[in-house]
C-alpha atoms as a PDB file:
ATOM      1  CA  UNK A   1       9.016  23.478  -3.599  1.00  0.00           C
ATOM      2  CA  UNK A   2      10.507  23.020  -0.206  1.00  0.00           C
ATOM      3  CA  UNK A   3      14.539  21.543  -0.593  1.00  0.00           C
ATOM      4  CA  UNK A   4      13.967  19.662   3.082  1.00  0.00           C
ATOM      5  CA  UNK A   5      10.612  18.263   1.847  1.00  0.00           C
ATOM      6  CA  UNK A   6      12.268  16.911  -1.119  1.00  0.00           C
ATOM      7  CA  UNK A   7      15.065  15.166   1.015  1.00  0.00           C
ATOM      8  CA  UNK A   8      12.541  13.772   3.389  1.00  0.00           C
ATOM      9  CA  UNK A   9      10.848  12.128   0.248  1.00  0.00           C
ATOM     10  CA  UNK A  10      14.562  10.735  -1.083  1.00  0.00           C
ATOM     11  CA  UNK A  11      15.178   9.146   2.431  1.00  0.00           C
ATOM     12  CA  UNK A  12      11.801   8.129   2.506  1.00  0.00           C
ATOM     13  CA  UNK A  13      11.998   6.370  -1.217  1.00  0.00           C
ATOM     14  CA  UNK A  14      15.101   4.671  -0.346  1.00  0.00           C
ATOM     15  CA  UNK A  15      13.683   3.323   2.731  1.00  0.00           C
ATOM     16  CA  UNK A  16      10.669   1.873   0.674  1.00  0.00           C
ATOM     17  CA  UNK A  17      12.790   0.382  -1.596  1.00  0.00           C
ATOM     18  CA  UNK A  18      15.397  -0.944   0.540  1.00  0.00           C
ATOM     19  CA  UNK A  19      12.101  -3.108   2.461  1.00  0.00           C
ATOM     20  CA  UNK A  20      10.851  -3.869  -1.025  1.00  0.00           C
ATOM     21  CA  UNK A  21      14.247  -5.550  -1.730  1.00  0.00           C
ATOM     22  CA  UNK A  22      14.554  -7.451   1.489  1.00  0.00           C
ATOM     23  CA  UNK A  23      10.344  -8.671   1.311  1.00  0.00           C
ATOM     24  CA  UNK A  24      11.505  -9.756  -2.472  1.00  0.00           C
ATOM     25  CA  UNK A  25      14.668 -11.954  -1.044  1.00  0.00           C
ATOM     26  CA  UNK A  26      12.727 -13.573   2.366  1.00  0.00           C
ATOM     27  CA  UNK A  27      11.122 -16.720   0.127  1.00  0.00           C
ATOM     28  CA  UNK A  28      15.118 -17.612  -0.842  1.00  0.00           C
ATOM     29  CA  UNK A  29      15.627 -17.352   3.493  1.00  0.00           C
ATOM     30  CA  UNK A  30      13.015 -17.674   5.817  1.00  0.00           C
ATOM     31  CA  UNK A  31       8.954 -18.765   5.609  1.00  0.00           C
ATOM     32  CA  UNK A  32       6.853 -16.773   7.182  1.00  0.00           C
ATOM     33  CA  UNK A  33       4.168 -18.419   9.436  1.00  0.00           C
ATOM     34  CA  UNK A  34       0.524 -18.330   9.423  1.00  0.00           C
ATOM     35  CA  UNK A  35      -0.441 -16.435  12.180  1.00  0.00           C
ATOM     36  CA  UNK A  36       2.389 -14.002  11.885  1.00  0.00           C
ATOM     37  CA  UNK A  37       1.875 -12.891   8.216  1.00  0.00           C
ATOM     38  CA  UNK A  38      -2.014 -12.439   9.280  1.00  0.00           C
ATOM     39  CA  UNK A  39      -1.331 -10.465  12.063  1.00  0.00           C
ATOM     40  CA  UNK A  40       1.166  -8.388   9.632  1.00  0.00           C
ATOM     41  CA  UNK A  41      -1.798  -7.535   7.205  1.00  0.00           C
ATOM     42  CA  UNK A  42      -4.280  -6.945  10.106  1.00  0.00           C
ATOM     43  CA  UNK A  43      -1.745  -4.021  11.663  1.00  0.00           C
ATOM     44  CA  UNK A  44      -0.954  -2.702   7.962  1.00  0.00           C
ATOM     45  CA  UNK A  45      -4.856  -3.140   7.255  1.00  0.00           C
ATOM     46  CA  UNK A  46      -5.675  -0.901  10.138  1.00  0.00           C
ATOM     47  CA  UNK A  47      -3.082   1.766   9.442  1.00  0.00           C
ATOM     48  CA  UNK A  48      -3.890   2.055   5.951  1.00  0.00           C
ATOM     49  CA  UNK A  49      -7.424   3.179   6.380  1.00  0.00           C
ATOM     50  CA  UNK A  50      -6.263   5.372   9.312  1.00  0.00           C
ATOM     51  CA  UNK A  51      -4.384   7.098   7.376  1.00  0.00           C
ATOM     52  CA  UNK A  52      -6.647   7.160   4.333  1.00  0.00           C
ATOM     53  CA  UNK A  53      -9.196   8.976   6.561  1.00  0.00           C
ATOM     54  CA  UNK A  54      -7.117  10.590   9.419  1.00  0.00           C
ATOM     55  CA  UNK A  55      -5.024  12.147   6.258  1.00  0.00           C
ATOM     56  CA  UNK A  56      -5.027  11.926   2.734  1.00  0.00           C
ATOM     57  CA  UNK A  57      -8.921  12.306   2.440  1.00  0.00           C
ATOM     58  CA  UNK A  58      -9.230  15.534   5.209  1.00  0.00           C
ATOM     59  CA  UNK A  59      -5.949  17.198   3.399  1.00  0.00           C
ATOM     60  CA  UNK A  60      -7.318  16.814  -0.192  1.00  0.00           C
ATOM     61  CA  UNK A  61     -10.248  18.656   1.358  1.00  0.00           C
ATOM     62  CA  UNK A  62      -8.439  21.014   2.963  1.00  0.00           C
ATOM     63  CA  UNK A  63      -6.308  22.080  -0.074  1.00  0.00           C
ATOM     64  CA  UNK A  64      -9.493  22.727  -2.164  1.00  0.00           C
ATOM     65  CA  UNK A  65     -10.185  25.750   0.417  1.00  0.00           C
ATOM     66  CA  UNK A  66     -13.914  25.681  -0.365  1.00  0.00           C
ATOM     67  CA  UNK A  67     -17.028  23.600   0.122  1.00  0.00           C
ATOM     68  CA  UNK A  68     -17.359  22.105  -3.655  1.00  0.00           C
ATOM     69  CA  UNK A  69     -14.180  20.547  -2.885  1.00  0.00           C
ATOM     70  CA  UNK A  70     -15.883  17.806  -0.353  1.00  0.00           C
ATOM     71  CA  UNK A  71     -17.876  16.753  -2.981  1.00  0.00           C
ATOM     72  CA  UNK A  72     -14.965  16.784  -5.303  1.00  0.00           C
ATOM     73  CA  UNK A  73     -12.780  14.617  -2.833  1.00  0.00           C
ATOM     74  CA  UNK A  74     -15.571  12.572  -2.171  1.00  0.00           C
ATOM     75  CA  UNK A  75     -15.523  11.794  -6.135  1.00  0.00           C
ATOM     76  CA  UNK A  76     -12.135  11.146  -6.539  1.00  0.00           C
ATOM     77  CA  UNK A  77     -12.503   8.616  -3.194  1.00  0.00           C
ATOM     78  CA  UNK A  78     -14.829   6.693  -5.007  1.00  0.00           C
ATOM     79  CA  UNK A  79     -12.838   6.704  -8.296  1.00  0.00           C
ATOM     80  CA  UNK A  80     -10.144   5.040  -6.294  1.00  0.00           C
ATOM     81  CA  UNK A  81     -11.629   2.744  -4.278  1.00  0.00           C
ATOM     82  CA  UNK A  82     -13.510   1.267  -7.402  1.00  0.00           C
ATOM     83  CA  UNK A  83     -10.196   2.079  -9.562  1.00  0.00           C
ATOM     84  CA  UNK A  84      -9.127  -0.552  -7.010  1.00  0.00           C
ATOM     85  CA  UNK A  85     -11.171  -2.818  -6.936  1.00  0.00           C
ATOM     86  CA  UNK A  86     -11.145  -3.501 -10.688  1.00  0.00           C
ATOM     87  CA  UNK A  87      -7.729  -3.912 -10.458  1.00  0.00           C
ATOM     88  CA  UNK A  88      -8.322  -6.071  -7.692  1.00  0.00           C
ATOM     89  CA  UNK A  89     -10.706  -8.507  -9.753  1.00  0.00           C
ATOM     90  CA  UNK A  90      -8.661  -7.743 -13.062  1.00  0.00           C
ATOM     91  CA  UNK A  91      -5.209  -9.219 -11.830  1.00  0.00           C
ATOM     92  CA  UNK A  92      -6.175 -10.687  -8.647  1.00  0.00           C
ATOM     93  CA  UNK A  93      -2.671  -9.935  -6.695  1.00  0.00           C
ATOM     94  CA  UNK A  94      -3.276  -9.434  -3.225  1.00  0.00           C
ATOM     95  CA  UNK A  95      -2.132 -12.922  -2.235  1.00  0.00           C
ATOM     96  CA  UNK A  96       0.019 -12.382   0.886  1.00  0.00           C
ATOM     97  CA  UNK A  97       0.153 -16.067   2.925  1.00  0.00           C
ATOM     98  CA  UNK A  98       1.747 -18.486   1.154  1.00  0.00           C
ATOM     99  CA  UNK A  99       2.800 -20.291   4.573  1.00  0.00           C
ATOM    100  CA  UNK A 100       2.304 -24.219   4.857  1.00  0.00           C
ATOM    101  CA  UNK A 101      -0.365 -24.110   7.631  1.00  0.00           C
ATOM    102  CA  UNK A 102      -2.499 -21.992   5.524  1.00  0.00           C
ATOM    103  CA  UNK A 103      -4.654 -24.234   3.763  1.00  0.00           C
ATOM    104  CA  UNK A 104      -4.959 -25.879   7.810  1.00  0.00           C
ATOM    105  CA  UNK A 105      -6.609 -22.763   9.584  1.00  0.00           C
ATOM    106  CA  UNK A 106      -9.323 -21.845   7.143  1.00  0.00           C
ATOM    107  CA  UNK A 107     -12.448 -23.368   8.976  1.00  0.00           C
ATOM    108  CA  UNK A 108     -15.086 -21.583   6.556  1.00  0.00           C
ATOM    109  CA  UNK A 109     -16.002 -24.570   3.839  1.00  0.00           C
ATOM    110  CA  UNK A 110     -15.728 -21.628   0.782  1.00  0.00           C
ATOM    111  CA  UNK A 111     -12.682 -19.965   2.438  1.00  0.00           C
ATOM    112  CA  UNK A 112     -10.128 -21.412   0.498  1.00  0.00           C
ATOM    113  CA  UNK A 113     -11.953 -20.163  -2.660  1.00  0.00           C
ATOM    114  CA  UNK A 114     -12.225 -16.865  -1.227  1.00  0.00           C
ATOM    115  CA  UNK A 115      -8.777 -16.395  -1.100  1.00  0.00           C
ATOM    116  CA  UNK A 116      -7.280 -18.112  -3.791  1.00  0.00           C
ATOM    117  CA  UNK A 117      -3.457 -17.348  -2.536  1.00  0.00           C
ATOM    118  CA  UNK A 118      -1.999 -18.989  -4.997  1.00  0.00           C
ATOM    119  CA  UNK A 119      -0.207 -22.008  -3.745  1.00  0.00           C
ATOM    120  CA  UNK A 120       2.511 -23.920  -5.253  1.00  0.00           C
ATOM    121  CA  UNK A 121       0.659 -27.004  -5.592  1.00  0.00           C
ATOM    122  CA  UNK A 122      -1.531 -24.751  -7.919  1.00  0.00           C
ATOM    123  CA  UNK A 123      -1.935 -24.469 -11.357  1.00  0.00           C
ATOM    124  CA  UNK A 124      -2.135 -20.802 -10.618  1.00  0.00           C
ATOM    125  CA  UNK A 125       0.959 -20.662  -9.418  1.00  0.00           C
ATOM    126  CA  UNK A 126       2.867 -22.214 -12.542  1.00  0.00           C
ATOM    127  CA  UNK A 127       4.153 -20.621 -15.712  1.00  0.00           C
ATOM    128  CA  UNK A 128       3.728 -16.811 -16.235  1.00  0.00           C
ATOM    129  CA  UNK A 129       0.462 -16.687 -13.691  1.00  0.00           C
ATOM    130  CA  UNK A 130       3.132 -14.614 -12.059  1.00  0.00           C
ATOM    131  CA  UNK A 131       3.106 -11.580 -14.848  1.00  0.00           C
ATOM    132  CA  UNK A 132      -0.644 -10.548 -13.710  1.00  0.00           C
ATOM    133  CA  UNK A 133       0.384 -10.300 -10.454  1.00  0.00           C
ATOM    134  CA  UNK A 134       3.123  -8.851 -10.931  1.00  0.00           C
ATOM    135  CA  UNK A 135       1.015  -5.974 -13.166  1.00  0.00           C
ATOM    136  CA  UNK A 136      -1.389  -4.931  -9.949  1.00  0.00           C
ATOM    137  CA  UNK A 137       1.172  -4.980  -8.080  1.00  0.00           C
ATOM    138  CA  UNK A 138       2.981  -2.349 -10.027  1.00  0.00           C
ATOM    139  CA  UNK A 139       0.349  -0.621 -10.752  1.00  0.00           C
ATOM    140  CA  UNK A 140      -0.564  -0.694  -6.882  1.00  0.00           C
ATOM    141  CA  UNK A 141       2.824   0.501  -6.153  1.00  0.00           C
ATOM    142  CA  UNK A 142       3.154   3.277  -8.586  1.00  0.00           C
ATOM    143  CA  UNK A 143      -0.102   4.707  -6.893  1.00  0.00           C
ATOM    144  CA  UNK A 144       1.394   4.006  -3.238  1.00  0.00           C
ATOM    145  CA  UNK A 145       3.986   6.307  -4.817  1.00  0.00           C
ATOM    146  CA  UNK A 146       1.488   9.012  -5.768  1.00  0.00           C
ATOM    147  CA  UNK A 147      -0.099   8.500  -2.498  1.00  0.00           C
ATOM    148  CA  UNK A 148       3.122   9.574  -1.305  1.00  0.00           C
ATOM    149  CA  UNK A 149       4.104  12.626  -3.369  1.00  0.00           C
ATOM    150  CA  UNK A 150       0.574  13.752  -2.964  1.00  0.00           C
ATOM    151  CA  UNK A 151       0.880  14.411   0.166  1.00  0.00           C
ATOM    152  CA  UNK A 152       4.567  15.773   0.297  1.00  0.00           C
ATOM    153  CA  UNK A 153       2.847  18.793  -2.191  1.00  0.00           C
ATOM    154  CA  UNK A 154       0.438  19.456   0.154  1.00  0.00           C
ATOM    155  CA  UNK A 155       2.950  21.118   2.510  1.00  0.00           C
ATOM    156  CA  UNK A 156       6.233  22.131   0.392  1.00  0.00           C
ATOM    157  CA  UNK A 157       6.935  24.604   3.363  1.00  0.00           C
ATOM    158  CA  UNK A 158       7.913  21.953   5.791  1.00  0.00           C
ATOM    159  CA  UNK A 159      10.850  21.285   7.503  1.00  0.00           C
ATOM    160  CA  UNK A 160      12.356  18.035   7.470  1.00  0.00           C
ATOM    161  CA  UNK A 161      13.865  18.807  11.146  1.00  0.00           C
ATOM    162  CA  UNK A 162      10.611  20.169  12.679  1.00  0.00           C
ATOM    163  CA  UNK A 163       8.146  17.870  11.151  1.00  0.00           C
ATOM    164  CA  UNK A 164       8.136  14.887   9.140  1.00  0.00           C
ATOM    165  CA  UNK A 165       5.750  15.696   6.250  1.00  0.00           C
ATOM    166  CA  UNK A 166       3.474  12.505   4.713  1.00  0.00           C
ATOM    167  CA  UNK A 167       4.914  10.062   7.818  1.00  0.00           C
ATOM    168  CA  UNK A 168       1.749   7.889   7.865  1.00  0.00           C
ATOM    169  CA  UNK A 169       1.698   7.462   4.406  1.00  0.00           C
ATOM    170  CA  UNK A 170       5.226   6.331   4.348  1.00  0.00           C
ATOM    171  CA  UNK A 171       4.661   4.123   6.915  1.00  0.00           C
ATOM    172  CA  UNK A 172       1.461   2.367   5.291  1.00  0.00           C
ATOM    173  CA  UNK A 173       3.420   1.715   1.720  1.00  0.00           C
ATOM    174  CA  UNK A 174       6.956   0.821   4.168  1.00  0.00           C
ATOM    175  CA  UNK A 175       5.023  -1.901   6.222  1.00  0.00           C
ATOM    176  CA  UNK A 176       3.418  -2.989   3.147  1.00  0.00           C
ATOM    177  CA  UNK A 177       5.802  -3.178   0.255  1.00  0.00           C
ATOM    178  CA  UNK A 178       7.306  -6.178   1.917  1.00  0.00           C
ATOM    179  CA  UNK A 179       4.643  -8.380   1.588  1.00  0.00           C
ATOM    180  CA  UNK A 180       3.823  -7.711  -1.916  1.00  0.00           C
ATOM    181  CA  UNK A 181       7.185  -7.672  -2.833  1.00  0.00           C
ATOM    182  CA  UNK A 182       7.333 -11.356  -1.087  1.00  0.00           C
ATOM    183  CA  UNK A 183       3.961 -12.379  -3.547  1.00  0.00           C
ATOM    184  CA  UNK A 184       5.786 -11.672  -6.532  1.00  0.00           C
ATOM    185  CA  UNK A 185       8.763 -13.706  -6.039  1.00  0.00           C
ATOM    186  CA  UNK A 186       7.673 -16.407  -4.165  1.00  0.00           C
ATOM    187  CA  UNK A 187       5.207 -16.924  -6.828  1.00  0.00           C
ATOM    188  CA  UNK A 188       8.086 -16.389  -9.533  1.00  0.00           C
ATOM    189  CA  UNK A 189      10.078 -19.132  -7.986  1.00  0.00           C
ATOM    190  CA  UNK A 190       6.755 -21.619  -7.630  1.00  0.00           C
ATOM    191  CA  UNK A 191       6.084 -21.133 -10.983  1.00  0.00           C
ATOM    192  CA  UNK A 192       9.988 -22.587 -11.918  1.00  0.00           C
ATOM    193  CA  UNK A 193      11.726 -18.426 -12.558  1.00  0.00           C
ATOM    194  CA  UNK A 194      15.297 -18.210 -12.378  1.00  0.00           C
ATOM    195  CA  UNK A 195      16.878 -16.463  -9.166  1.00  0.00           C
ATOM    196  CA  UNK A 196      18.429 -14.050 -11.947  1.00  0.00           C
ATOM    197  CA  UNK A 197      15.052 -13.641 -13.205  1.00  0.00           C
ATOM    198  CA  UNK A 198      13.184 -13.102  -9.683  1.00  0.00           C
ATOM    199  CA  UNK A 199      16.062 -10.765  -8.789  1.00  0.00           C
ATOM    200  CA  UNK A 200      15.483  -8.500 -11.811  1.00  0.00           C
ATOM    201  CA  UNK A 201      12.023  -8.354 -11.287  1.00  0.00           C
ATOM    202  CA  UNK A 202      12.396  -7.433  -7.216  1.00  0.00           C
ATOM    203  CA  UNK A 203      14.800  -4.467  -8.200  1.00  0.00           C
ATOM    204  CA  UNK A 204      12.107  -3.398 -10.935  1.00  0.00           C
ATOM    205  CA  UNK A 205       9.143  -3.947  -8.866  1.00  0.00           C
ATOM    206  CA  UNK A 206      11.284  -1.824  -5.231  1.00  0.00           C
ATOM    207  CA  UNK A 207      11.929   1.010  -7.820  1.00  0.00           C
ATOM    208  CA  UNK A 208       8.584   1.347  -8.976  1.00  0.00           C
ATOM    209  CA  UNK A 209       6.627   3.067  -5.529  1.00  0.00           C
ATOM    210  CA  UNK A 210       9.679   5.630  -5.144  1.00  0.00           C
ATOM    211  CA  UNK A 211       9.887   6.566  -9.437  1.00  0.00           C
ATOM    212  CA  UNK A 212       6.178   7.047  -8.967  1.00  0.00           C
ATOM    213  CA  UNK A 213       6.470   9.574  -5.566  1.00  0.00           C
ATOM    214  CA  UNK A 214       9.060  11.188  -7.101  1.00  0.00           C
ATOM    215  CA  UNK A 215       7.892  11.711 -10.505  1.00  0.00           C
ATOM    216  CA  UNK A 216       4.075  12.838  -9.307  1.00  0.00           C
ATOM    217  CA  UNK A 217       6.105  15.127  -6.394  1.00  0.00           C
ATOM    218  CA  UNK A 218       8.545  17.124  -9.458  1.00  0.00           C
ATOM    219  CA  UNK A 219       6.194  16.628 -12.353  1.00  0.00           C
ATOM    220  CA  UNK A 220       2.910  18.168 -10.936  1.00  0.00           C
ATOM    221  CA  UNK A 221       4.217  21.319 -11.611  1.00  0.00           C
ATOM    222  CA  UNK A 222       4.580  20.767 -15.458  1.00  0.00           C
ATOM    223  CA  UNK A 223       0.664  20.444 -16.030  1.00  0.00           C
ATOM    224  CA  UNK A 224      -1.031  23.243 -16.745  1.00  0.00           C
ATOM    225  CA  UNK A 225      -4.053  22.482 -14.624  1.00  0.00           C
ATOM    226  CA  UNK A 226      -3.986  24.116 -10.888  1.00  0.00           C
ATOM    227  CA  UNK A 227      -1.086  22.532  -9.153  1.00  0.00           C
ATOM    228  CA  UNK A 228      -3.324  22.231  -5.792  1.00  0.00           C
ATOM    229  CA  UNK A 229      -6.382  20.940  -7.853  1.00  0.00           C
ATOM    230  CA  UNK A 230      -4.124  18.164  -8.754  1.00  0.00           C
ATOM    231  CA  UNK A 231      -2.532  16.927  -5.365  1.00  0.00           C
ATOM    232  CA  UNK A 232      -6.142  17.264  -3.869  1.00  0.00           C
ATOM    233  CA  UNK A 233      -7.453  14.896  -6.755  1.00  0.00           C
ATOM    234  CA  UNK A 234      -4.413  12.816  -5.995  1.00  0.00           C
ATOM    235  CA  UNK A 235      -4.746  12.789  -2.572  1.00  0.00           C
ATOM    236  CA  UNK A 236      -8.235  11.254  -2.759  1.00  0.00           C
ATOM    237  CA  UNK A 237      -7.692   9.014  -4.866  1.00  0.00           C
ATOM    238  CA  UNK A 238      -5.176   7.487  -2.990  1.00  0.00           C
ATOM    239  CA  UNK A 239      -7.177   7.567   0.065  1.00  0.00           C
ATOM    240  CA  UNK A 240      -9.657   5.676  -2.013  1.00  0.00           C
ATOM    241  CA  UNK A 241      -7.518   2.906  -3.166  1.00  0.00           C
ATOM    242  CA  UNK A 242      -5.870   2.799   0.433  1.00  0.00           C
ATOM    243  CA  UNK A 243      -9.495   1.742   1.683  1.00  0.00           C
ATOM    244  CA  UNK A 244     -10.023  -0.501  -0.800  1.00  0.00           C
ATOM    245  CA  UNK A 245      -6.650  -2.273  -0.283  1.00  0.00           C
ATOM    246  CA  UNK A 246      -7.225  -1.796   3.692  1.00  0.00           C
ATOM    247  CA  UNK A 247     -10.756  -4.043   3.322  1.00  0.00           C
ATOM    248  CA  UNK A 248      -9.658  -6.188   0.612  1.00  0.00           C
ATOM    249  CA  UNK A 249      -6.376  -7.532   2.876  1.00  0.00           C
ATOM    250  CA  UNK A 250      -8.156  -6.990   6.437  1.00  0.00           C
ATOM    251  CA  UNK A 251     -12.050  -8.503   5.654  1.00  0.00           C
ATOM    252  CA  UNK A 252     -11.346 -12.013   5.163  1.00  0.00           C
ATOM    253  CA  UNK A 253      -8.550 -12.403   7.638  1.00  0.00           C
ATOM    254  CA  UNK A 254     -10.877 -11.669  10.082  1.00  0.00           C
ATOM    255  CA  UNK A 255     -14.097 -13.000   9.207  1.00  0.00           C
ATOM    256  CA  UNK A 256     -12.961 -16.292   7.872  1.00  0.00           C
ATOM    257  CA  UNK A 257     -10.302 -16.662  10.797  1.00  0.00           C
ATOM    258  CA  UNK A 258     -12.148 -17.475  13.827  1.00  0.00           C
ATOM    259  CA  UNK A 259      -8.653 -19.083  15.613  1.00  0.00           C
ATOM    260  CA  UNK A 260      -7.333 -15.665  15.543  1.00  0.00           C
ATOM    261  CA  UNK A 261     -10.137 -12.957  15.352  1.00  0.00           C
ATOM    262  CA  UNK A 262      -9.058 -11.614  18.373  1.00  0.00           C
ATOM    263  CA  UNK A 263      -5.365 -11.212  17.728  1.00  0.00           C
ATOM    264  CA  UNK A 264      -5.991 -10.116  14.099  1.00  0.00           C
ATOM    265  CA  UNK A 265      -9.115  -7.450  15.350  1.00  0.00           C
ATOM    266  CA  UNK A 266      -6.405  -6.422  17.744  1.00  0.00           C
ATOM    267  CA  UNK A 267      -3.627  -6.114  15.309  1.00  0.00           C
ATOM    268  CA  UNK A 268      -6.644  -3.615  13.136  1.00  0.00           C
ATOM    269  CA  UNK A 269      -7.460  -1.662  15.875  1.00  0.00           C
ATOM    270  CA  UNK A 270      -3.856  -1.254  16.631  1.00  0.00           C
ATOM    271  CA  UNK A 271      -3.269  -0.142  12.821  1.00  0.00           C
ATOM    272  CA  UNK A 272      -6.070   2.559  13.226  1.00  0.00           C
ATOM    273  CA  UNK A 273      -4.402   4.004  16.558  1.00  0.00           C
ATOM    274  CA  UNK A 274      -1.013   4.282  15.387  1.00  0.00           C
ATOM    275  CA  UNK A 275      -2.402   6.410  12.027  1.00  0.00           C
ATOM    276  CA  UNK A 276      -4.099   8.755  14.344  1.00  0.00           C
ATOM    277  CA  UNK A 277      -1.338   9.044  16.292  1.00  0.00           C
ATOM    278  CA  UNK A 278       0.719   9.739  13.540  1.00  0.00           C
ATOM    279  CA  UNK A 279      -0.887  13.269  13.302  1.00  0.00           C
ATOM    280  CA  UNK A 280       1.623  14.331  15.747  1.00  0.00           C
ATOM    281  CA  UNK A 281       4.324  14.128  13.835  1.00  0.00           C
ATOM    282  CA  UNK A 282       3.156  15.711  10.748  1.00  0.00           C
ATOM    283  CA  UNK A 283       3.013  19.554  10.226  1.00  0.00           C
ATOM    284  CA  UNK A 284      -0.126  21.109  11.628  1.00  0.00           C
ATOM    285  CA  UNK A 285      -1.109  22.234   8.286  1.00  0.00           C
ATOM    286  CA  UNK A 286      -1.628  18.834   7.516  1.00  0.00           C
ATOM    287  CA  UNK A 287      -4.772  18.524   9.513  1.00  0.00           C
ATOM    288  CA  UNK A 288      -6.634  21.404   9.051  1.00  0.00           C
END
């Protein structure tokens, strides 16, 4: 276990959390528009399944050092992305746009139903609709976390000066804690939740992706199954559940969008070139 790796994942836990705590205070300051927040989750979109297939999925293969272990990482994909995608259905939290003009740029007749954002004029949005969310998101987040200390494991010889280990993954759960961050409080405060309240439950919900990297990154090593069998698992998994999130948020933004499919293909695309080019920055191990 490398000492620099370690203190690249600290820095790169409190930078997660620090975004998760400002996304959690922006309903209290600012709105965020339309076309802005959908251009957000196009970019993030993108970059998510970049890196779930420009990263975690080639170095869980990679760690397994054989040619079982495609088949294995090809399991533990699947588990992830359907893992997902009950979630997904279970607690139905990926509700990102909660901007006035929303409701005014949907020009499919069913969108609206599609996306069931949760307005304030809602009954979803009232009461303790707010705890489910608040669930998959956690849940989300702890895995963003694994995610994370996956794929610090994979290279524990790294140094922080010459490389920085697991940067597209960190940059996927950075540029995306924000928004879910923002759906639990502003739905909180909708629903009539004290600002104590939503304040308690931002610091909870910005602690939970770093407790989760950091736990997975010092606590594989407990088990007393193969240490690398583990953070290959993990690592697919999470690439798994990063394409499921990446379609879930990007799919409907795009095709029920017409106003803005070019911007928000754009924004993809954009997401998808910055992942690859992430590869530069990571250790070479991490590729091969």
């Amino acid at each position: 276990m490398s000492v620099s790796t370690a203190l690249l994942l600290t820095g790169y836990c409190v930078a997660i959390a620090c975004v998760s705590l400002a996304g959690g205070l922006l309903p209290d300051r600012i709105r965020m528009t339309h076309t802005r927040t959908q251009l957000v989750m196009s970019l993030v979109s993108g970059l998510m399944l970049g890196v779930a297939f420009f990263h975690l999925l080639p170095h869980s293969i990679a760690l397994g050092g054989e040619q079982a272990s495609v088949d294995r990482a090809v399991d533990w994909l699947m588990v992830g992305l359907i893992a997902m995608l009950l979630m997904l259905r279970l607690f139905n939290f990926h509700q990102h746009d909660f901007s006035p003009e929303e409701d005014e740029h949907h020009d499919h007749p069913h969108a609206h139903h599609h996306h069931d954002h949760g307005q304030p004029d809602q009954p979803a949005a009232h009461g303790a609709s707010w705890i489910g969310v608040a669930l998959g998101l956690g849940l989300h987040s702890v895995i963003d976390g694994i995610a994370l200390g996956a794929v610090m494991r994979g290279d524990t010889h790294t140094s922080a000066a010459g490389a920085l280990a697991g940067f597209g993954v960190f940059m996927a759960v950075l540029l995306h804690k924000p928004l879910d961050a923002m759906s639990v409080t502003t739905i909180m405060q909708a629903g009539g939740s004290s600002r104590m309240a939503r304040m308690a439950a931002n610091l909870l919900f910005a602690l939970l992706c770093p407790l989760g990297a950091l736990a997975f990154y010092f606590g594989v090593d407990l088990l007393t199954y193969s240490g690398d069998a583990v953070v290959a698992g993990a690592l697919a998994f999470s690439a798994g559940a990063f394409v499921c999130i990446a379609l879930s948020d990007l799919l409907p933004e795009v095709h029920f969008h017409s106003h803005d499919r070019f911007k928000l293909t754009t924004a993809f695309l954009l997401g998808i070139a910055l992942a690859y080019s992430i590869g530069v920055l990571e250790p070479h191990s991490f590729h091969h």
